[in-house]
N, C-alpha and C. Protein backbone atom coordinates (compact mmCIF):
# COMPACT_ATOMS: atom_id res chain seq x y z
N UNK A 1 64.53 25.75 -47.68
CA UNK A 1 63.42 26.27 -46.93
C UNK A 1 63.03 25.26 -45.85
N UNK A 2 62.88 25.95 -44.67
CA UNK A 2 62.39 25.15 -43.70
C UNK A 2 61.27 24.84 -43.25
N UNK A 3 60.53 23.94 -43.03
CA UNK A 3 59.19 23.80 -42.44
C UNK A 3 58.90 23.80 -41.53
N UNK A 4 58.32 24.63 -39.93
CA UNK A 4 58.04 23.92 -38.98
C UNK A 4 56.82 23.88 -38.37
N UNK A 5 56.87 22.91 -37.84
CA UNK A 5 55.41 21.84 -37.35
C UNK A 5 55.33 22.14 -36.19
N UNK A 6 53.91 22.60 -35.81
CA UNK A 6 53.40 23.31 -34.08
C UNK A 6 52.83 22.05 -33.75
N UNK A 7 52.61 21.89 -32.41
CA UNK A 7 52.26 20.76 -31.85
C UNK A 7 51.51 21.24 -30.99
N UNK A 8 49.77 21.03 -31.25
CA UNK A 8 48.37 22.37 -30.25
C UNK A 8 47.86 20.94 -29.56
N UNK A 9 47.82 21.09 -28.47
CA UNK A 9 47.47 19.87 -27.57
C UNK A 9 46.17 20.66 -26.87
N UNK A 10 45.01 20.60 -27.25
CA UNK A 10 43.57 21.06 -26.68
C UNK A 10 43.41 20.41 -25.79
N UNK A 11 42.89 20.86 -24.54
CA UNK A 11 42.19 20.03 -23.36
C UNK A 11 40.88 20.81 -23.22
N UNK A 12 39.74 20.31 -23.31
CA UNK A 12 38.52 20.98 -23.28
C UNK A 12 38.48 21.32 -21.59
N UNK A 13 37.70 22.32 -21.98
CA UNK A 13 37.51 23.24 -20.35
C UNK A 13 36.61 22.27 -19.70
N UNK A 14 36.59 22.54 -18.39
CA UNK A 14 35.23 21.19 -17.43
C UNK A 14 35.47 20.37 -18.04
N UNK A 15 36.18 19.16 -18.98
CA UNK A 15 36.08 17.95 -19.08
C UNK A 15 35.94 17.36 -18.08
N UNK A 16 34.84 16.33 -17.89
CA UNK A 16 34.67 15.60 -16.53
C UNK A 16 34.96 14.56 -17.08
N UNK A 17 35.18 13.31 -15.73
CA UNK A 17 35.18 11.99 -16.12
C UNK A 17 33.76 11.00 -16.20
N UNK A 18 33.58 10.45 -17.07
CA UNK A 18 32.31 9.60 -17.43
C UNK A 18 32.38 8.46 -16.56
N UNK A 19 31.41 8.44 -15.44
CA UNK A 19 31.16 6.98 -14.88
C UNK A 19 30.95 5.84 -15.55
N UNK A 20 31.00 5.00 -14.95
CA UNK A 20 30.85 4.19 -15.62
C UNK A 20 30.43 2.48 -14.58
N UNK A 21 28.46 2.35 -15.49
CA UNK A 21 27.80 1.40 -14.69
C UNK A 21 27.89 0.06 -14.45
N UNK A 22 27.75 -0.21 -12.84
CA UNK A 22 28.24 -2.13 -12.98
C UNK A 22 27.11 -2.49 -13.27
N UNK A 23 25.59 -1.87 -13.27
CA UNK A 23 24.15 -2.04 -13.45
C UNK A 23 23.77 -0.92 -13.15
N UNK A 24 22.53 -1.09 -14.07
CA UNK A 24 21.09 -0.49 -14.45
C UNK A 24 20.17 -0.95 -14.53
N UNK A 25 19.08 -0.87 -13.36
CA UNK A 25 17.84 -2.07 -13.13
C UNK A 25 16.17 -1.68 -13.17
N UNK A 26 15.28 -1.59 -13.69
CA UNK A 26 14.08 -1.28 -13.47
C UNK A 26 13.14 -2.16 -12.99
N UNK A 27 12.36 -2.11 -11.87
CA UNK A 27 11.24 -3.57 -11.40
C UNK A 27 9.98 -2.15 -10.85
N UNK A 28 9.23 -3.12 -11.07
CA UNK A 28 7.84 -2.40 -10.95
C UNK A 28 7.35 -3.01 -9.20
N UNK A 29 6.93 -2.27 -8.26
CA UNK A 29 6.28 -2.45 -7.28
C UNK A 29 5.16 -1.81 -6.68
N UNK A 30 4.14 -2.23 -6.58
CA UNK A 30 3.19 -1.59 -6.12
C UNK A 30 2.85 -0.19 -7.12
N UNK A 31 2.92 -0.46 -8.26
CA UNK A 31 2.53 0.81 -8.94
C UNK A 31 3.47 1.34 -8.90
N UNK A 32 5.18 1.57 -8.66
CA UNK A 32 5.74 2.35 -8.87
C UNK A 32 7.05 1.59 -9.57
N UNK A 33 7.87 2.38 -10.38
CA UNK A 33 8.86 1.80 -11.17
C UNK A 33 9.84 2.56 -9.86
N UNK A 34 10.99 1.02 -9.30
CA UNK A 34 12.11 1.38 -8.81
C UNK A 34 13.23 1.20 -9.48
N UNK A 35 14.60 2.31 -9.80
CA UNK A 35 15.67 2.54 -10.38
C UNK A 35 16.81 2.12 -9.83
N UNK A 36 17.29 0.99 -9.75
CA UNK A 36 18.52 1.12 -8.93
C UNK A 36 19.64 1.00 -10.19
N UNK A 37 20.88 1.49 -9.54
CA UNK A 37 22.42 1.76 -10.21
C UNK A 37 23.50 1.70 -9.73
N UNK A 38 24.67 1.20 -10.17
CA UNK A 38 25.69 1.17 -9.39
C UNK A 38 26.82 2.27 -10.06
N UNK A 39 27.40 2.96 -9.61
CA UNK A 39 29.21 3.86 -10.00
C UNK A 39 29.80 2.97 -10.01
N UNK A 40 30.75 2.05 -11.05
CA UNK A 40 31.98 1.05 -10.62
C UNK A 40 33.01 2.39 -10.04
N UNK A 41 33.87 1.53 -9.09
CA UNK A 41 35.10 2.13 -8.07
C UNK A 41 35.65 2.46 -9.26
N UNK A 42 36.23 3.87 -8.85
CA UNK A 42 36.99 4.81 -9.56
C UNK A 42 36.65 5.67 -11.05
N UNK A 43 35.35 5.60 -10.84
CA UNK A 43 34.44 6.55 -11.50
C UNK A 43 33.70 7.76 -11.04
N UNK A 44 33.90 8.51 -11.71
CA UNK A 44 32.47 10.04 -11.39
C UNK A 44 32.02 10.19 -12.30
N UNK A 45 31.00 11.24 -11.76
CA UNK A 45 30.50 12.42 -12.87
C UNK A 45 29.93 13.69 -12.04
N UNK A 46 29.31 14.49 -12.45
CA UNK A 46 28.84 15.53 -12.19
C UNK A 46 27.41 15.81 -12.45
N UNK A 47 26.74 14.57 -11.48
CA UNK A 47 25.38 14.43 -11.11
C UNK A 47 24.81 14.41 -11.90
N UNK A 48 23.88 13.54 -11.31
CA UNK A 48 22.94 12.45 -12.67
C UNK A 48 21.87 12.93 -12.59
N UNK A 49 21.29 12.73 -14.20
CA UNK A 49 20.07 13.42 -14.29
C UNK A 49 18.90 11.94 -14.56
N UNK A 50 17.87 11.43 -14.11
CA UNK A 50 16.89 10.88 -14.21
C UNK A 50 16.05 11.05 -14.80
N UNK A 51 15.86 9.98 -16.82
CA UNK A 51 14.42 10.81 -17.39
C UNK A 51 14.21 9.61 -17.98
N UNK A 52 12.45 9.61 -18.48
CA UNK A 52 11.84 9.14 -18.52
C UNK A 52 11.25 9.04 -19.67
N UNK A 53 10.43 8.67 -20.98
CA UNK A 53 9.61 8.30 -21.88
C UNK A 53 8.68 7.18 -21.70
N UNK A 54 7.81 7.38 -22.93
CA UNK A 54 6.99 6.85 -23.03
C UNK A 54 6.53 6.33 -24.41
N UNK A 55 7.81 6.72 -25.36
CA UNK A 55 7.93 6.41 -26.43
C UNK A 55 9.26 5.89 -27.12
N UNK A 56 10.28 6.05 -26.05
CA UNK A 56 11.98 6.00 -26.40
C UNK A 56 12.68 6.67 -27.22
N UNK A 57 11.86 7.79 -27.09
CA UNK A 57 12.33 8.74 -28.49
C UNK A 57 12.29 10.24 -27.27
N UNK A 58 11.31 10.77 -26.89
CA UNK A 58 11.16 11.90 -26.08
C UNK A 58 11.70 11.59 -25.10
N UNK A 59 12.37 12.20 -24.06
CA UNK A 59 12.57 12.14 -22.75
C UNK A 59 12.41 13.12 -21.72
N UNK A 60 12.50 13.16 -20.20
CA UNK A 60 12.25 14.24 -19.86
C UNK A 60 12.30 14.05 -18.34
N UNK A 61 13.18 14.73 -17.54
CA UNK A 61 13.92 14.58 -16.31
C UNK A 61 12.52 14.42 -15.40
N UNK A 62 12.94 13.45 -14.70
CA UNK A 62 12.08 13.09 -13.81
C UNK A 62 12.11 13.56 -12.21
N UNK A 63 13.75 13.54 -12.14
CA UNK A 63 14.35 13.50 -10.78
C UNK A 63 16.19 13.63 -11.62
N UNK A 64 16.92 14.30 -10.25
CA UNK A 64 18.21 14.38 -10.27
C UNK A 64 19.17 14.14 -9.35
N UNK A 65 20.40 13.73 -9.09
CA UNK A 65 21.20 13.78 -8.15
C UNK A 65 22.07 15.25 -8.26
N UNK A 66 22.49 15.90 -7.59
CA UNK A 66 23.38 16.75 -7.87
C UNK A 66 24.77 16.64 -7.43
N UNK A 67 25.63 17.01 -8.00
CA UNK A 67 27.17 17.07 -7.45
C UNK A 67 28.17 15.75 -7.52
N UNK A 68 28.86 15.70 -7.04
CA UNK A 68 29.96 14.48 -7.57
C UNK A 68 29.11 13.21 -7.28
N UNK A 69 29.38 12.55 -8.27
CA UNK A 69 28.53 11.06 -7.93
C UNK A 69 29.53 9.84 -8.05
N UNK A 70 29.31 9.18 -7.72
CA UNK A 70 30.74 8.09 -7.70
C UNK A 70 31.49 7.73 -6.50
N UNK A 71 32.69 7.24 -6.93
CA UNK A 71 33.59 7.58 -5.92
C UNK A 71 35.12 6.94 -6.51
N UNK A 72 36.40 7.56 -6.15
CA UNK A 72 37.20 6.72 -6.17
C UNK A 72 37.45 5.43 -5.82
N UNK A 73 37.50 5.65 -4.68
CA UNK A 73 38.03 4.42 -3.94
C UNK A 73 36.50 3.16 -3.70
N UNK A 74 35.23 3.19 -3.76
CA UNK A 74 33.96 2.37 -3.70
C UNK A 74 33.56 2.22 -5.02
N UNK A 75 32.48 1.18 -5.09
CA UNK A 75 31.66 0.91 -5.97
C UNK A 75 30.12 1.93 -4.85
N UNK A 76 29.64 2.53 -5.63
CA UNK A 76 28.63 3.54 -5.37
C UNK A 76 27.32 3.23 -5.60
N UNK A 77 25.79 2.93 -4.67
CA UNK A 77 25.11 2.18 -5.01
C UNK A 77 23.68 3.08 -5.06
N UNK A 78 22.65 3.64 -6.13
CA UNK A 78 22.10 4.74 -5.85
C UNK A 78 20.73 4.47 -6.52
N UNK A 79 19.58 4.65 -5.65
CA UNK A 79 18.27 4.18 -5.89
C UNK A 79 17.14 5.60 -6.06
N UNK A 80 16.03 5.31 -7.04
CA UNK A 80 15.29 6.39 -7.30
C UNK A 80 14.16 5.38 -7.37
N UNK A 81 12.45 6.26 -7.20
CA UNK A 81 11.38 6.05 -7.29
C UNK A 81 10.21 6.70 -7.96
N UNK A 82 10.40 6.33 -9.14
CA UNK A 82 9.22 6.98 -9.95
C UNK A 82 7.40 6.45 -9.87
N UNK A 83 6.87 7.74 -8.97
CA UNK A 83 6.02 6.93 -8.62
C UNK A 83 4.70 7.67 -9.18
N UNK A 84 4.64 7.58 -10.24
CA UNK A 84 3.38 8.24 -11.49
C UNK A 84 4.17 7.80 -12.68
N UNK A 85 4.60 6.46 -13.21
CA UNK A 85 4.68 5.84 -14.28
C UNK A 85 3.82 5.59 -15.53
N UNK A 86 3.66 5.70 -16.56
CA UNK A 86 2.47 5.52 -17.48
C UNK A 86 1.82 4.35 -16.93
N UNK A 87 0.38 4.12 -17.08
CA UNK A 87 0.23 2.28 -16.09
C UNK A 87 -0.13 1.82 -18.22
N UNK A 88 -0.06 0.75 -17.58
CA UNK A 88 -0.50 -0.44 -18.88
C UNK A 88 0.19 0.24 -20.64
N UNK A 89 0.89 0.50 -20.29
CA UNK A 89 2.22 0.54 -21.51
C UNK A 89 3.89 0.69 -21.22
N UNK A 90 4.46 0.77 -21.99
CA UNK A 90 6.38 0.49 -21.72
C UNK A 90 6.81 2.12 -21.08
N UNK A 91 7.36 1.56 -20.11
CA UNK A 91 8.08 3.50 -19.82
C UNK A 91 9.54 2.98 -20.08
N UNK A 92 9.93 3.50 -20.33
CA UNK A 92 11.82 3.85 -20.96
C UNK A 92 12.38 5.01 -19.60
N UNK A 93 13.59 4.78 -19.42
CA UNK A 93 14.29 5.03 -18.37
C UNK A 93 16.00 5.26 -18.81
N UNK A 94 16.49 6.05 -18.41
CA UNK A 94 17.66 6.44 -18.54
C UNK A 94 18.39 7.43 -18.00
N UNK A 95 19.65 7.12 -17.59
CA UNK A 95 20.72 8.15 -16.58
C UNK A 95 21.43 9.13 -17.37
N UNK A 96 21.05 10.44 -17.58
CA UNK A 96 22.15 11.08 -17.92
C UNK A 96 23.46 11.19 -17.09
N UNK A 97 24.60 10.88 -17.16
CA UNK A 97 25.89 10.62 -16.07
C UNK A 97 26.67 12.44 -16.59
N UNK A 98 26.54 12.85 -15.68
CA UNK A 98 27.52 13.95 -15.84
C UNK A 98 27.15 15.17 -16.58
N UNK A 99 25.77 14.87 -17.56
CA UNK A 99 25.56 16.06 -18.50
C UNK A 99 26.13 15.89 -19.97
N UNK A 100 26.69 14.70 -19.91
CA UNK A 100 26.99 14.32 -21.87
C UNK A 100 26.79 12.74 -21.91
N UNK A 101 27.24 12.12 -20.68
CA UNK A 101 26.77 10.67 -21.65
C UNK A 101 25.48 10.05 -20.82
N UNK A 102 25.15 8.73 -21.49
CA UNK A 102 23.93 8.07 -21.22
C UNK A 102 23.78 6.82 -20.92
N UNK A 103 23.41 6.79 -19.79
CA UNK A 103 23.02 4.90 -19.54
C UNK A 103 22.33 3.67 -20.85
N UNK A 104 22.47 2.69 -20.42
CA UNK A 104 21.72 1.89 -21.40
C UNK A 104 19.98 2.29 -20.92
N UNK A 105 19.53 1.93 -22.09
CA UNK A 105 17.69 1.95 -21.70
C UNK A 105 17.03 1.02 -20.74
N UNK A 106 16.58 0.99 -19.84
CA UNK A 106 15.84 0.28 -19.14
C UNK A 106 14.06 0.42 -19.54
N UNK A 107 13.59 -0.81 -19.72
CA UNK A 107 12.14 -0.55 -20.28
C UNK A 107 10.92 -1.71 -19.26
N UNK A 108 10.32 -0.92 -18.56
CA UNK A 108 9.05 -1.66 -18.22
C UNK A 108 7.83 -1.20 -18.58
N UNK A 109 7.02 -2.15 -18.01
CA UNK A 109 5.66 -2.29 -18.05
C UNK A 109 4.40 -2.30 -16.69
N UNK A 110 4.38 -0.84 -16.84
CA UNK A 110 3.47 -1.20 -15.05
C UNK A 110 1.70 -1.60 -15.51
N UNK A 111 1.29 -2.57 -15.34
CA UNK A 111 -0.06 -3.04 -15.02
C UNK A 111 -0.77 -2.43 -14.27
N UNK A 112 -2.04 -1.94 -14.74
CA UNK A 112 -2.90 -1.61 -13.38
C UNK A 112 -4.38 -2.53 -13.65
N UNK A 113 -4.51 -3.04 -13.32
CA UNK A 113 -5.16 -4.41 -13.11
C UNK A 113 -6.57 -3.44 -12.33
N UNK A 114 -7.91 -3.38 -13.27
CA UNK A 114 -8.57 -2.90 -12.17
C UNK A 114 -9.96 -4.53 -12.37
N UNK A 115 -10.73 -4.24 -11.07
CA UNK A 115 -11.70 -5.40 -11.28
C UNK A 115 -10.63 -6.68 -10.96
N UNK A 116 -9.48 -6.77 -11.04
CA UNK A 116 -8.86 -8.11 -11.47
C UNK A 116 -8.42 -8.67 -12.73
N UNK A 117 -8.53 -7.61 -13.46
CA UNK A 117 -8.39 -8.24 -15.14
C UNK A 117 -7.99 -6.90 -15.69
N UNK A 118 -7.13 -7.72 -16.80
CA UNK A 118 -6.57 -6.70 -17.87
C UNK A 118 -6.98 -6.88 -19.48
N UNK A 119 -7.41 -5.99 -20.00
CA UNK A 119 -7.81 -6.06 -21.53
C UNK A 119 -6.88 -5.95 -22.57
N UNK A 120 -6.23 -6.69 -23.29
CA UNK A 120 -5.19 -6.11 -24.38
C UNK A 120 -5.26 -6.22 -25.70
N UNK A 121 -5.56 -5.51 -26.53
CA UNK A 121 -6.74 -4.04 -26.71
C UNK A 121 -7.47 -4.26 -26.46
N UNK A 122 -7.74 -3.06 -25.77
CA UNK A 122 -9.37 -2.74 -25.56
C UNK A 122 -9.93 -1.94 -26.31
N UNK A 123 -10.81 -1.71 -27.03
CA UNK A 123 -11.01 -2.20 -28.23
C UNK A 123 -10.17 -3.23 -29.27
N UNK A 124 -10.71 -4.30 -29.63
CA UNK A 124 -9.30 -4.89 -30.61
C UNK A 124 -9.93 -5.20 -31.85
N UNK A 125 -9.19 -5.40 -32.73
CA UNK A 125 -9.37 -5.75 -34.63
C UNK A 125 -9.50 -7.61 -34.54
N UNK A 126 -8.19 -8.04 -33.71
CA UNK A 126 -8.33 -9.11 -34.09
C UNK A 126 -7.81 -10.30 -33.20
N UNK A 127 -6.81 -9.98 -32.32
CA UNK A 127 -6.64 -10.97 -30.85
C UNK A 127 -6.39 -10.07 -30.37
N UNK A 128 -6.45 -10.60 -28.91
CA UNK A 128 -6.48 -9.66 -27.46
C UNK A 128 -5.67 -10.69 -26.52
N UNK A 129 -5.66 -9.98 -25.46
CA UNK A 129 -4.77 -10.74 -24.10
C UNK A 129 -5.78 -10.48 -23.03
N UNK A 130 -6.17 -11.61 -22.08
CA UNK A 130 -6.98 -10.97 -20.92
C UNK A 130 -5.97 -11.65 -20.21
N UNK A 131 -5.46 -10.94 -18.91
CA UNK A 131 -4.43 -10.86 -17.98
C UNK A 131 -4.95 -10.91 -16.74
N UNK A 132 -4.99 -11.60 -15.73
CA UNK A 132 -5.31 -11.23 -13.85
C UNK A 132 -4.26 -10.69 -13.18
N UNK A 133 -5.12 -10.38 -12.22
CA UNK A 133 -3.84 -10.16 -11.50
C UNK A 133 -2.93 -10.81 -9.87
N UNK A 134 -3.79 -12.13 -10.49
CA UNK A 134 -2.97 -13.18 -10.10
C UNK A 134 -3.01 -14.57 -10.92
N UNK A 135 -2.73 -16.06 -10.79
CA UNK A 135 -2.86 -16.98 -10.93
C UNK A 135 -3.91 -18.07 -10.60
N UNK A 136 -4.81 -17.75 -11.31
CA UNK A 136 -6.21 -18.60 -11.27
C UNK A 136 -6.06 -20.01 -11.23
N UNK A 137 -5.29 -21.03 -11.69
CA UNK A 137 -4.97 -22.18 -11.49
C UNK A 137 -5.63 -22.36 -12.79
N UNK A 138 -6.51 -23.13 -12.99
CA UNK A 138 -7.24 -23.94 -14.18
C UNK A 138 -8.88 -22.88 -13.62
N UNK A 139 -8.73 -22.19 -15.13
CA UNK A 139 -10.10 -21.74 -15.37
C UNK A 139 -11.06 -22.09 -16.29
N UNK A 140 -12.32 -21.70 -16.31
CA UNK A 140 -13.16 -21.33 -17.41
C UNK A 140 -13.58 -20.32 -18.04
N UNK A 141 -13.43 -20.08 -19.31
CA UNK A 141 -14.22 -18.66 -19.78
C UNK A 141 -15.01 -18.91 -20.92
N UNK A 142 -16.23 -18.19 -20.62
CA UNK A 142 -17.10 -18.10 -21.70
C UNK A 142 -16.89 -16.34 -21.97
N UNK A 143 -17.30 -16.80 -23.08
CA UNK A 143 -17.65 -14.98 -23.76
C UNK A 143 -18.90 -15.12 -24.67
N UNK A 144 -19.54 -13.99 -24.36
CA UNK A 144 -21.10 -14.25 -25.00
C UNK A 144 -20.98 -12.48 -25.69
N UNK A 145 -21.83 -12.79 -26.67
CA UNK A 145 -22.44 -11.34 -27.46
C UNK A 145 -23.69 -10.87 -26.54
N UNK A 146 -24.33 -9.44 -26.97
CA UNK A 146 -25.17 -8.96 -26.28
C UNK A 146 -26.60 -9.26 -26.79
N UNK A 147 -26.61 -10.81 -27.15
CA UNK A 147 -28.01 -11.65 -27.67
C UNK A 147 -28.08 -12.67 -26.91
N UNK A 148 -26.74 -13.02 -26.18
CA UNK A 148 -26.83 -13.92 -25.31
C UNK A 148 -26.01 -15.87 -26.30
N UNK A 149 -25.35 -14.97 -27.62
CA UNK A 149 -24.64 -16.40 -28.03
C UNK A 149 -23.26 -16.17 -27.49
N UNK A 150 -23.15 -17.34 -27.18
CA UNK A 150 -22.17 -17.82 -26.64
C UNK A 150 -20.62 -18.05 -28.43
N UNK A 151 -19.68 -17.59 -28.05
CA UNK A 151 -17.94 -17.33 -28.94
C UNK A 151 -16.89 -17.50 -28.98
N UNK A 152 -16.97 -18.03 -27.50
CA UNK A 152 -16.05 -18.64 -26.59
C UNK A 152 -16.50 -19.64 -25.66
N UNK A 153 -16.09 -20.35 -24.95
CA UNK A 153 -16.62 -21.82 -24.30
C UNK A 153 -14.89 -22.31 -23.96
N UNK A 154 -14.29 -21.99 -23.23
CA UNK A 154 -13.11 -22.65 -23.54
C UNK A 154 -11.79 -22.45 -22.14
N UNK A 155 -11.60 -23.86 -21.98
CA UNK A 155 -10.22 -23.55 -20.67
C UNK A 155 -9.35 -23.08 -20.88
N UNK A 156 -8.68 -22.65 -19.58
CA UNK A 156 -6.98 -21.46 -19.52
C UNK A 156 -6.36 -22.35 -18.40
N UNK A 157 -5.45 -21.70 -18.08
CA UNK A 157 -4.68 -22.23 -16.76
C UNK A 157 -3.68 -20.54 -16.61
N UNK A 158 -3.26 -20.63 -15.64
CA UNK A 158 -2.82 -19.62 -14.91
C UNK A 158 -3.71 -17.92 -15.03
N UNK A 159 -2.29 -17.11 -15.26
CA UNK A 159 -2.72 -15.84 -14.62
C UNK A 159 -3.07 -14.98 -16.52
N UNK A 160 -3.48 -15.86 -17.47
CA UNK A 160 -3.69 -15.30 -18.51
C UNK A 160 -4.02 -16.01 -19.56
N UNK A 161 -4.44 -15.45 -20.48
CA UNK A 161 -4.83 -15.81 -21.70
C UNK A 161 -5.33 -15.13 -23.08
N UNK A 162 -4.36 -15.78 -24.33
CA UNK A 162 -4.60 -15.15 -25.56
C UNK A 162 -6.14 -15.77 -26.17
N UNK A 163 -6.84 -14.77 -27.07
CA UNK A 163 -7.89 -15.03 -27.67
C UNK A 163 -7.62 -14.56 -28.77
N UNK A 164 -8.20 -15.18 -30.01
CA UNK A 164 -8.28 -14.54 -31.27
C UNK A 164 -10.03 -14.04 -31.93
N UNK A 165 -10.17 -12.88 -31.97
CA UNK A 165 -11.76 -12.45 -32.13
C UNK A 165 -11.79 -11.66 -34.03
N UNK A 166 -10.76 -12.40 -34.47
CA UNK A 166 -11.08 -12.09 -35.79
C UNK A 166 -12.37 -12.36 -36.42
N UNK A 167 -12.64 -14.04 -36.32
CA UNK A 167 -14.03 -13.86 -37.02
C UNK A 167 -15.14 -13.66 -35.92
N UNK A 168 -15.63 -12.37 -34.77
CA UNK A 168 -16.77 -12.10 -34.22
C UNK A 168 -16.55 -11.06 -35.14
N UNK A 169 -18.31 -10.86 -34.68
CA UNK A 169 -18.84 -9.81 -35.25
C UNK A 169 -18.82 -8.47 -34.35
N UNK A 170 -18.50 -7.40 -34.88
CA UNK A 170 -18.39 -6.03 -34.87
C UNK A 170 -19.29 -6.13 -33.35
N UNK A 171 -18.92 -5.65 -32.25
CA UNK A 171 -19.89 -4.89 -31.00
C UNK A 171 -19.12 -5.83 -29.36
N UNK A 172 -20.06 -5.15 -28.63
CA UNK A 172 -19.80 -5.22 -27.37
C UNK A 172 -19.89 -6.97 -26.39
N UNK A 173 -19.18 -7.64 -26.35
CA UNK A 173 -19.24 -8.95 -25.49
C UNK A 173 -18.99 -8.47 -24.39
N UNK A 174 -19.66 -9.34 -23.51
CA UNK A 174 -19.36 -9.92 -21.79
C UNK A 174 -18.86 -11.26 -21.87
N UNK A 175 -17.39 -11.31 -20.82
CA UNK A 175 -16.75 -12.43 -20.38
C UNK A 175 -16.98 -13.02 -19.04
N UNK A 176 -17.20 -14.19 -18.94
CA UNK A 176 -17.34 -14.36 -17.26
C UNK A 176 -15.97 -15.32 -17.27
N UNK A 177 -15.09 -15.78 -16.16
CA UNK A 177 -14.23 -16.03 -15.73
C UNK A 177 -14.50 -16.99 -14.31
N UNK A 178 -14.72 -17.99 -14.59
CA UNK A 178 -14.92 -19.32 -13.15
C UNK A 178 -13.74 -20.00 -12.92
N UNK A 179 -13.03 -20.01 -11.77
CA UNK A 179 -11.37 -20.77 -11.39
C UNK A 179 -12.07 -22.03 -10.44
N UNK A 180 -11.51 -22.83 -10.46
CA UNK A 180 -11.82 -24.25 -9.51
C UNK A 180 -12.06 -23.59 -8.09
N UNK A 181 -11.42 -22.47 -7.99
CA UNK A 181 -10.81 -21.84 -6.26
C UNK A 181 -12.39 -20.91 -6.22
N UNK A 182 -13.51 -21.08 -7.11
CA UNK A 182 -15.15 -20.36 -7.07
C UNK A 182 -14.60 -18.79 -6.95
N UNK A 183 -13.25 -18.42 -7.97
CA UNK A 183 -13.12 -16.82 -8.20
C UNK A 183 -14.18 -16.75 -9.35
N UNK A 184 -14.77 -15.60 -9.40
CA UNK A 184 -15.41 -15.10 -10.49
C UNK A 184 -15.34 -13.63 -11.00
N UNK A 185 -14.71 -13.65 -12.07
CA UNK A 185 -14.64 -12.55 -12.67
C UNK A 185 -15.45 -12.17 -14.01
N UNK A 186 -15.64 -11.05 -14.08
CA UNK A 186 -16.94 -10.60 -15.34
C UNK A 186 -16.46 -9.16 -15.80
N UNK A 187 -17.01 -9.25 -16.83
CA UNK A 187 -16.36 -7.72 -17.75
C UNK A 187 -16.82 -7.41 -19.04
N UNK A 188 -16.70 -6.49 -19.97
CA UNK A 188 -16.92 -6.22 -20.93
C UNK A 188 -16.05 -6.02 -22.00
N UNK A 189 -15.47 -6.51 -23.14
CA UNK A 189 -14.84 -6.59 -24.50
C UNK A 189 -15.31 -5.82 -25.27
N UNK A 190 -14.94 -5.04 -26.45
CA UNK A 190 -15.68 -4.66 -27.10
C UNK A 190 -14.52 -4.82 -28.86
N UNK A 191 -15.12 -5.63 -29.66
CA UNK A 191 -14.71 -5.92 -31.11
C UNK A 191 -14.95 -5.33 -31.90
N UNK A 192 -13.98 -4.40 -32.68
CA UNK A 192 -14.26 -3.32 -34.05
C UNK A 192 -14.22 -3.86 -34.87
């Protein structure tokens, strides 16, 4: 008895070719997250899709290129502008190439600095971050409760500083902020 052996060689229909990136870059300017990317030479796909999170888990097209992207014969160099980013938490970023595969994650952080200062938490349990939004040189900060005691008394240098407010008591402080350069900044904390 004889056996014989078929030989089924499948080629999937539309198989495209997967680009493939020399970089994937995210920088924050002026409030807006810019995307740049490169096609290495002798790559395509079949137009890139641009999406976005805010958790690295959901995503959700922001912007698209359409139609062949790449090129044979070049390295291919292609920039996007997302300009309504979450402000003051991580946005996640990623290229769909072609409609099946996926860039690496790109993750920033856009600041929106209002007054000059940033709160991190606002409300907080137990340390915080106050952030400028520039470089104060050598400062001072006091932080007082709403009786007027003083909880803080204490120097920084540059454009930030960690605090730990574990042992205050529960409610609302004011910070004032004095730099050698007579900046003054003032604000409100509030400790759960």
């Amino acid at each position: 008895m004889r056996i014989k052996f078929v030989f089924l060689f499948l080629i999937p229909f539309g198989l495209k070719s997967q680009a493939i990136l020399n970089y994937f870059n995210a920088q924050v300017l002026n409030g807006q997250v810019i995307l740049n990317w490169e096609i290495q030479t002798g790559n395509t796909c079949d137009g890139i899709e641009i999406q976005h999170s805010t958790d690295s888990i959901s995503y959700y097209k922001i912007g698209e290129i359409k139609g062949v992207c790449g090129s044979k014969t070049e390295n291919i160099a292609y920039q996007f502008s997302h300009t309504a980013p979450q402000k003051n938490s991580k946005n996640y970023y990623r290229l769909q190439l072609g409609g099946s595969a996926f860039s690496e994650l790109e993750t920033v952080e856009v600041l929106d600095f209002k007054n000059g200062y940033l709160i991190r938490p606002n409300p907080t349990h137990d340390k915080l971050q106050l952030k400028f939004d520039r470089d104060l040189g050598s400062f001072q900060i006091r932080i007082i409760d709403l009786q007027g005691h003083a909880v803080v008394n204490t120097q920084g240098m540059g454009s930030g500083i960690y605090l730990d407010a574990s042992d205050w008591s529960p409610g609302v402080y004011v910070f004032m902020i004095q730099s050698k350069d007579i900046v003054m900044i003032k604000g409100r904390l509030v400790k759960l």
